[in-house]
Protein backbone atom coordinates (compact mmCIF):
# COMPACT_ATOMS: atom_id res chain seq x y z
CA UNK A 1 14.19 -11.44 -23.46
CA UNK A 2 13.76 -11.37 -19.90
CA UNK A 3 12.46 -7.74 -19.49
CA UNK A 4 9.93 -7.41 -16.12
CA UNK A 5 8.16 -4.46 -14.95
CA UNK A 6 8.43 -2.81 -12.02
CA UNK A 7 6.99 -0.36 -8.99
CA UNK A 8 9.68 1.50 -6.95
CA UNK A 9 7.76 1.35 -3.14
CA UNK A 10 9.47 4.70 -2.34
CA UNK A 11 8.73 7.22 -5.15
CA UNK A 12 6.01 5.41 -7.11
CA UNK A 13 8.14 5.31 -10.42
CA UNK A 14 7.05 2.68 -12.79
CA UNK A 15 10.01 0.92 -14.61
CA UNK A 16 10.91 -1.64 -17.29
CA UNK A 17 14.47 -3.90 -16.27
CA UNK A 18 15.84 -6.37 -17.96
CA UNK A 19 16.89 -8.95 -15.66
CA UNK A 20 19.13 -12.14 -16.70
CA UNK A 21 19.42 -13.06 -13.18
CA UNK A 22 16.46 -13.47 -11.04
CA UNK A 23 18.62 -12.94 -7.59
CA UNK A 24 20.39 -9.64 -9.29
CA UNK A 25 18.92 -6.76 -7.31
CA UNK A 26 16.61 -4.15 -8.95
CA UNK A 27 17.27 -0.61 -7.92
CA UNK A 28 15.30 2.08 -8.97
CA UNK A 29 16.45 4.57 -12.08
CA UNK A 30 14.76 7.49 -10.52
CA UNK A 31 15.37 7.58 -7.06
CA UNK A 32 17.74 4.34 -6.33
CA UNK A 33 16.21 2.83 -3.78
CA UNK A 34 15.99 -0.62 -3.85
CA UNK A 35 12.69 -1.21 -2.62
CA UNK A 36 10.72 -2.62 -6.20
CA UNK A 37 7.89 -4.64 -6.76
CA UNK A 38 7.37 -7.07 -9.57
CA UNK A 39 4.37 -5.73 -11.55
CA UNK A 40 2.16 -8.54 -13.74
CA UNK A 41 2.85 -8.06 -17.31
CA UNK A 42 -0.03 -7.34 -19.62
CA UNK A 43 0.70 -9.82 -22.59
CA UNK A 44 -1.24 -9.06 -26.21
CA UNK A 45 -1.54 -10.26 -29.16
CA UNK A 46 -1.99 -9.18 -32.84
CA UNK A 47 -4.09 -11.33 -34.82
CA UNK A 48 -6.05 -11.02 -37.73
CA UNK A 49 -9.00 -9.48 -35.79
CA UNK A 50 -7.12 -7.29 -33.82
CA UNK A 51 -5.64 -7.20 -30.37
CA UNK A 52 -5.54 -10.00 -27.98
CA UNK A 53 -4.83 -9.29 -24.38
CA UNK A 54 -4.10 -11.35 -21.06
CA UNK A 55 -5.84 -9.10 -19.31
CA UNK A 56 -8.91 -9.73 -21.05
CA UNK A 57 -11.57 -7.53 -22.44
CA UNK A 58 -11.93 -3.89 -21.05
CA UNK A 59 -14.24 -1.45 -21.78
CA UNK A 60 -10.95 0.67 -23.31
CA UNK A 61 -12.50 4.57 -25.22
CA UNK A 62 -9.30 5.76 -26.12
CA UNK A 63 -8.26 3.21 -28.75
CA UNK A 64 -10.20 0.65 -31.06
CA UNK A 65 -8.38 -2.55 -29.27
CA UNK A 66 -10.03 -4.14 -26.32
CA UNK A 67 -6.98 -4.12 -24.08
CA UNK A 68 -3.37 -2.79 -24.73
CA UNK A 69 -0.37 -1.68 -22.81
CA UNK A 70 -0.83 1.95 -23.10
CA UNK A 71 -4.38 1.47 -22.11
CA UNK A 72 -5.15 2.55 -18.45
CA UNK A 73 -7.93 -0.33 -18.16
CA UNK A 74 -5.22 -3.05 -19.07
CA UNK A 75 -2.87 -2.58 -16.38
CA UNK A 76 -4.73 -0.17 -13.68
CA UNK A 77 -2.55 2.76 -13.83
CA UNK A 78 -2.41 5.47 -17.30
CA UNK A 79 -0.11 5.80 -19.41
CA UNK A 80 0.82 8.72 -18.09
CA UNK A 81 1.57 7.31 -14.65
CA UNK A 82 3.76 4.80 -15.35
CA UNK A 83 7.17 6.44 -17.09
């Protein structure tokens, strides 16, 4: 499914959208505004040793997997931060 992340430039707000088509606009669900950036996905995968990320390896402390999406060194913004 074509779900992409997103940064509202006005209030910050992190997002998730599902978007079928790519000239659709993407407002904001917080504040409306129309004025989003694309964020890069973080990709991982699960595999017999663990966690495999597209970001590559980070030196994550608050989990045993080397990169994942709640992880603040995967994407460059916490958890906490982005919903």
């Amino acid at each position: 499914m074509p779900i992409f992340e997103f940064r509202c430039q006005q209030c910050q707000h992190f997002f998730e959208e599902l978007v079928f088509n790519r000239d659709a606009p993407v407002t904001c669900p917080q504040c409306g505004s129309d004025q989003v950036a694309k964020q890069m996905s973080v990709s991982a995968i699960k595999t017999s040793r663990g966690f495999v990320s597209s970001a590559g390896p980070s030196s994550c402390s608050t989990c045993s997997t080397e990169s994942c999406s709640i992880c603040s060194n995967a994407s460059g913004f916490s958890s906490d931060d982005r919903y």
